[in-house]
PDB file of N, CA and C in Angstrom:
ATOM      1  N   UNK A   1      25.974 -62.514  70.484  1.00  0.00           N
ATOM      2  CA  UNK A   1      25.955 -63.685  71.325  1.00  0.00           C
ATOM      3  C   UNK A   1      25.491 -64.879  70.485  1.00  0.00           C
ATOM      4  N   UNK A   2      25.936 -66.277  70.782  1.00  0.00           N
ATOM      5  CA  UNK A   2      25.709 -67.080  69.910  1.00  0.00           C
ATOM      6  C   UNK A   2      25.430 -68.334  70.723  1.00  0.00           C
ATOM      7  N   UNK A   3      24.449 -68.812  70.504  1.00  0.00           N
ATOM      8  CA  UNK A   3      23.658 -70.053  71.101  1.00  0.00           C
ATOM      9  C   UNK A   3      23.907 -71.241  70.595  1.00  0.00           C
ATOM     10  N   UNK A   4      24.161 -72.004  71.173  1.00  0.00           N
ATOM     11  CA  UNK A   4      24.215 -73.343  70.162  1.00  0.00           C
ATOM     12  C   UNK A   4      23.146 -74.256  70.897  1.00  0.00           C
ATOM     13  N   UNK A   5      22.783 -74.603  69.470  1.00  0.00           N
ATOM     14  CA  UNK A   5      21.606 -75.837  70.323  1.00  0.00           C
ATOM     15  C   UNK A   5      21.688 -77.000  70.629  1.00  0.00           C
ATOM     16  N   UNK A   6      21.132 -77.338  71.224  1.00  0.00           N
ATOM     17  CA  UNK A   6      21.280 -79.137  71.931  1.00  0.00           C
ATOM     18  C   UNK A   6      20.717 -80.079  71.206  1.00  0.00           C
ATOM     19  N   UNK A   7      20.136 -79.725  69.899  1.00  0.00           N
ATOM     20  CA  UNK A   7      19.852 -80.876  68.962  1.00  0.00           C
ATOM     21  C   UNK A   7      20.837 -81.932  68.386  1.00  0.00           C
ATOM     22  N   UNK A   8      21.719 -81.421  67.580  1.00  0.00           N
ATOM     23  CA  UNK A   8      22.556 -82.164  67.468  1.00  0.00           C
ATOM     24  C   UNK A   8      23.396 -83.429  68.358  1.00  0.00           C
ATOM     25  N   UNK A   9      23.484 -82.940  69.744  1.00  0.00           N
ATOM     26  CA  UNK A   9      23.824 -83.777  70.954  1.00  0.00           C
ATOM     27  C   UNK A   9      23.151 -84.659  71.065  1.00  0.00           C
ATOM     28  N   UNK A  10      21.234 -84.306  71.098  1.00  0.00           N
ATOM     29  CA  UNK A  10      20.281 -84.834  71.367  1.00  0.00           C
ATOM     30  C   UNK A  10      20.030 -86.302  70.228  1.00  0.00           C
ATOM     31  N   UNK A  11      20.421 -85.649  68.725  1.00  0.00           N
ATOM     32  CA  UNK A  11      20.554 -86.632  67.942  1.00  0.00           C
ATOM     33  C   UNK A  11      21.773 -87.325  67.606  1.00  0.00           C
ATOM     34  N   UNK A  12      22.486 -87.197  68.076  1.00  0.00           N
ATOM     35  CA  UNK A  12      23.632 -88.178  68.101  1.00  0.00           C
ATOM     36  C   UNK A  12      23.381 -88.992  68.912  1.00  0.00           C
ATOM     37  N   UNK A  13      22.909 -88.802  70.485  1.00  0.00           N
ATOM     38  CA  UNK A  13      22.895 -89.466  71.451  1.00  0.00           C
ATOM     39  C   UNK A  13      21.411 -90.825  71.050  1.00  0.00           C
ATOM     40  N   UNK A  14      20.898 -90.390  70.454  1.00  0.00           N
ATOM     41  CA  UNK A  14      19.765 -91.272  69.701  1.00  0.00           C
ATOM     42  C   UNK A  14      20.013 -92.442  68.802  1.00  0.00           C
ATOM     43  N   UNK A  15      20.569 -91.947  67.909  1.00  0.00           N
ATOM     44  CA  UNK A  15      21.916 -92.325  66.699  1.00  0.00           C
ATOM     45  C   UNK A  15      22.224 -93.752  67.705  1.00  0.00           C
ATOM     46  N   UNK A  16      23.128 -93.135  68.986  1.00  0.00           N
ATOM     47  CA  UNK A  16      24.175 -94.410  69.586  1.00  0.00           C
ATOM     48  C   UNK A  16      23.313 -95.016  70.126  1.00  0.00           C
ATOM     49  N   UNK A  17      22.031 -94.785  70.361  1.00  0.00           N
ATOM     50  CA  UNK A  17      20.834 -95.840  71.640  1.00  0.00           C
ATOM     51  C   UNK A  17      20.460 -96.630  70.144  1.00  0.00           C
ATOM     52  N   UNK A  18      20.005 -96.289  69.370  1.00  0.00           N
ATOM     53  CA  UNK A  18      19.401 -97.238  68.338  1.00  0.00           C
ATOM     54  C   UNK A  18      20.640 -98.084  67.765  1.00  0.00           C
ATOM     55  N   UNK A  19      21.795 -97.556  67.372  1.00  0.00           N
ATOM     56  CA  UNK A  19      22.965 -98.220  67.102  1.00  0.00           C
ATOM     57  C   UNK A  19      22.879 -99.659  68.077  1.00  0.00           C
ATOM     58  N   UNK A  20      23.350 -99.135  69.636  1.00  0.00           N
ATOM     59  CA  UNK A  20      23.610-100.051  70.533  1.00  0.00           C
ATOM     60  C   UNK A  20      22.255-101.010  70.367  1.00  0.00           C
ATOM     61  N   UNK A  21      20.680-100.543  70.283  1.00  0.00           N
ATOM     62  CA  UNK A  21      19.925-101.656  70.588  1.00  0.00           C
ATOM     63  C   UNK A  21      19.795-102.514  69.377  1.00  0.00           C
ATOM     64  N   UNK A  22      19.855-102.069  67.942  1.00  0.00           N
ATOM     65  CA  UNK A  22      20.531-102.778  66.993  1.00  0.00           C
ATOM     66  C   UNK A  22      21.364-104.158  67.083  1.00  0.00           C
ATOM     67  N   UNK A  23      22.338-103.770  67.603  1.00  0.00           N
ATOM     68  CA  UNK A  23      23.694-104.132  68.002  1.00  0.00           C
ATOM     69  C   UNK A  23      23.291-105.583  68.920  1.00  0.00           C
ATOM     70  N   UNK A  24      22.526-105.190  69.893  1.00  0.00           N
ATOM     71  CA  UNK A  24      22.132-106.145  70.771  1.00  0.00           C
ATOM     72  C   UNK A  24      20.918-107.068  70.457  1.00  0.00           C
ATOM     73  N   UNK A  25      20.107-106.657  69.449  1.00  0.00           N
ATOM     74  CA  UNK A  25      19.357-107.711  69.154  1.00  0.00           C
ATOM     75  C   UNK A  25      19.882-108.691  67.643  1.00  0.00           C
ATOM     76  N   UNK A  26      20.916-108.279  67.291  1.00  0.00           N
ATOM     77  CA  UNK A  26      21.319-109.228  66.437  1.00  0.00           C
ATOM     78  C   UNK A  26      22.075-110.211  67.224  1.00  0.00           C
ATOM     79  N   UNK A  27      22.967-109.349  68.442  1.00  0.00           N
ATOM     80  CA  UNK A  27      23.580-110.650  69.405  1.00  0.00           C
ATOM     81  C   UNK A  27      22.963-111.330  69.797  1.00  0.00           C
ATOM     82  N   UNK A  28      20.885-110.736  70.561  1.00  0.00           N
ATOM     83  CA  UNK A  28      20.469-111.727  70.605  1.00  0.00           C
ATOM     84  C   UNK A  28      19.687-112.702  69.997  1.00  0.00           C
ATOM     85  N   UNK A  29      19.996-112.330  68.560  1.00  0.00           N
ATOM     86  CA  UNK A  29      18.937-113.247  67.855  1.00  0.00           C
ATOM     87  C   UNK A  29      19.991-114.156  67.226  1.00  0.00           C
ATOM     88  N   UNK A  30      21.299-113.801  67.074  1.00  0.00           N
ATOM     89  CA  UNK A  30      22.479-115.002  67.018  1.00  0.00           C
ATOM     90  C   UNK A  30      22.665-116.004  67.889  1.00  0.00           C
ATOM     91  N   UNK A  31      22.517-115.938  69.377  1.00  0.00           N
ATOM     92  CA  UNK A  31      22.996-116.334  70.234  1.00  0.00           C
ATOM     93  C   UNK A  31      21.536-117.384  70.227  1.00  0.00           C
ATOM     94  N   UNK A  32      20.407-117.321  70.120  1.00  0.00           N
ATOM     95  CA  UNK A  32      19.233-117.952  70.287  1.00  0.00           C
ATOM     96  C   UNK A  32      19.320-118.918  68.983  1.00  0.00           C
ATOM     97  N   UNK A  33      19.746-118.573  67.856  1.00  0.00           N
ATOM     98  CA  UNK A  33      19.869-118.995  66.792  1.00  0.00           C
ATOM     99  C   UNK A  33      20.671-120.684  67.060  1.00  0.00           C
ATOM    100  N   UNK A  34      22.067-119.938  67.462  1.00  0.00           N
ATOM    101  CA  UNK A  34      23.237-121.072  67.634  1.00  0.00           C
ATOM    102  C   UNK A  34      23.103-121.856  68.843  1.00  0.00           C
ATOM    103  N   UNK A  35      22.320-121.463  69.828  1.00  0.00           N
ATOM    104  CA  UNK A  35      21.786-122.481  70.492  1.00  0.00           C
ATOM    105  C   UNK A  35      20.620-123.431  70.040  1.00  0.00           C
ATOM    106  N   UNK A  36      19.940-122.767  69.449  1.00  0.00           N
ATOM    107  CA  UNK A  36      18.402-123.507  69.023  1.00  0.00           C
ATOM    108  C   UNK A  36      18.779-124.639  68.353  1.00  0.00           C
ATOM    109  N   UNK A  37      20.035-124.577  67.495  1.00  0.00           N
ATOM    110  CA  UNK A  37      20.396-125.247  66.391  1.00  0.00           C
ATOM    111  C   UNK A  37      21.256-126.059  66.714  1.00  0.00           C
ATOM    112  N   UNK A  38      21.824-125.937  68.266  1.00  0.00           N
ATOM    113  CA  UNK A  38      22.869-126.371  68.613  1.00  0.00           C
ATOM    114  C   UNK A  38      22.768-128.076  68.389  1.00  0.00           C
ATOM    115  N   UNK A  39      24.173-128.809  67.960  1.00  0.00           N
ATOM    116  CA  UNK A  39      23.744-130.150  68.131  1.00  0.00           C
ATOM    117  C   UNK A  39      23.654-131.136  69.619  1.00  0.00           C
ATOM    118  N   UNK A  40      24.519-130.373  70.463  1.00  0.00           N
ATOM    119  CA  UNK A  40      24.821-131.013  71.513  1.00  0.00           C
ATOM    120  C   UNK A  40      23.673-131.159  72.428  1.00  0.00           C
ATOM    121  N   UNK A  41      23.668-132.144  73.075  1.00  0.00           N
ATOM    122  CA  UNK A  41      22.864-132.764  74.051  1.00  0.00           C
ATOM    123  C   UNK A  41      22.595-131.832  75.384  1.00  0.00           C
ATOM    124  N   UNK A  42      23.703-131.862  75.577  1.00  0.00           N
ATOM    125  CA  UNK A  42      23.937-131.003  76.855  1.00  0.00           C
ATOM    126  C   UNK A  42      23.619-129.079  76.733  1.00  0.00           C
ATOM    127  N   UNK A  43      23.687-128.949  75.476  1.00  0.00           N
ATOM    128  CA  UNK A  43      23.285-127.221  75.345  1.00  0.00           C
ATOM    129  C   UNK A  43      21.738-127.351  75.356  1.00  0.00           C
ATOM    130  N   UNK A  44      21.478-128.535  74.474  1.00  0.00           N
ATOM    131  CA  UNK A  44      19.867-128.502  74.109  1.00  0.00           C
ATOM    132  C   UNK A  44      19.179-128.700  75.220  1.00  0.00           C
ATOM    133  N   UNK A  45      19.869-129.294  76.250  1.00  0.00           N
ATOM    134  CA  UNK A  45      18.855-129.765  77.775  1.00  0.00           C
ATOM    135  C   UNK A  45      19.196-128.693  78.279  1.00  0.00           C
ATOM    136  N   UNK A  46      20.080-127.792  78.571  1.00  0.00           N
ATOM    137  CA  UNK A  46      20.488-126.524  79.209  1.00  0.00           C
ATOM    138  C   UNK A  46      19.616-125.635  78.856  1.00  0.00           C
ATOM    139  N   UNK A  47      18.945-125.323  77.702  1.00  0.00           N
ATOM    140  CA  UNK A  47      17.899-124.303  77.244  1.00  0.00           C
ATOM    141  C   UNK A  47      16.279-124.402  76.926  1.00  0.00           C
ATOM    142  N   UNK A  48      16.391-125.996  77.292  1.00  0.00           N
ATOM    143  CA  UNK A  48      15.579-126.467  76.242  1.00  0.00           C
ATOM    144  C   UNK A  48      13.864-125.871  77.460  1.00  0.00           C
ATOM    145  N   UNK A  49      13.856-125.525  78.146  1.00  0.00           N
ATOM    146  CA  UNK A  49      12.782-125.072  78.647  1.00  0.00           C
ATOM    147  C   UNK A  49      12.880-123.664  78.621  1.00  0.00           C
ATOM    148  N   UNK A  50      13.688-123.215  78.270  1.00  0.00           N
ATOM    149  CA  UNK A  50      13.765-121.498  77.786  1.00  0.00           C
ATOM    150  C   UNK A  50      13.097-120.926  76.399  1.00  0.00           C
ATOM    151  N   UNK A  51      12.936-121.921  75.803  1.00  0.00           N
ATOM    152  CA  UNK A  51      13.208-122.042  74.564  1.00  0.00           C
ATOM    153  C   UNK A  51      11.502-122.201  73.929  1.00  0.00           C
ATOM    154  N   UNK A  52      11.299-123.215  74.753  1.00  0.00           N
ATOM    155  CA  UNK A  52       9.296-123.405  74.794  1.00  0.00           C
ATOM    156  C   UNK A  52       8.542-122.291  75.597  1.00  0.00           C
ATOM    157  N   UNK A  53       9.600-121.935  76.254  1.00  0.00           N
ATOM    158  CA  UNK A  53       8.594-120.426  77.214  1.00  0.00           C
ATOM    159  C   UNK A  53       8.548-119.124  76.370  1.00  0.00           C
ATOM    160  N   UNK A  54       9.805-119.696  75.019  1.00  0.00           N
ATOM    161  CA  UNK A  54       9.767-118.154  74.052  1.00  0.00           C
ATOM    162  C   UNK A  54       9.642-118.453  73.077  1.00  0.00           C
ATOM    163  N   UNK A  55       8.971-119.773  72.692  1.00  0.00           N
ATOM    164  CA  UNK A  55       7.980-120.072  71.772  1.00  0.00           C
ATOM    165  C   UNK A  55       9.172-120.168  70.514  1.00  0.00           C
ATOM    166  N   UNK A  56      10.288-120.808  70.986  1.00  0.00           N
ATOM    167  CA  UNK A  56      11.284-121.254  69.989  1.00  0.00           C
ATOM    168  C   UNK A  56      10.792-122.564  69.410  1.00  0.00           C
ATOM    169  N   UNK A  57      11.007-122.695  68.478  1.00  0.00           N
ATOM    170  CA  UNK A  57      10.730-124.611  68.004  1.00  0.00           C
ATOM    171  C   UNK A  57      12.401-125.343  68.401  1.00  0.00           C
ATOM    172  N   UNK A  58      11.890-126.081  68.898  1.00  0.00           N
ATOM    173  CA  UNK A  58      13.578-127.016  68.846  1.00  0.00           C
ATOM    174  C   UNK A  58      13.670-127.998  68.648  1.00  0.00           C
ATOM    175  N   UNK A  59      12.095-129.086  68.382  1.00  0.00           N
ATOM    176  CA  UNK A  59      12.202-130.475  67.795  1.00  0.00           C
ATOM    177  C   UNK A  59      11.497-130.312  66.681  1.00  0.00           C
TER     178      UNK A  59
END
């Protein structure tokens, strides 16, 4: 009889959670980036109190 174990599953499935949260904090540290930096008037007033509550610099 032959068992197979659930490690491998277990570490793959780990593998794709760190992959994905990876994944998502570069989107969100891009996305904070290209706004922070943004030139426009209208993006910078759109965030611009988001931005002091997460201790972004923007002037």
């Amino acid at each position: 009889m032959f068992i197979q174990s659930p490690l491998p599953t277990l570490a793959n499935a780990l593998d794709a959670r760190v992959l994905t949260g990876m994944a998502m904090l570069l989107l969100g540290a891009t996305l904070v980036l290209a706004v922070g930096f943004a030139p426009l008037t209208e993006v910078h007033n759109a965030t611009h109190d988001t931005r002091h509550a997460t201790g972004f610099p923007c002037h």
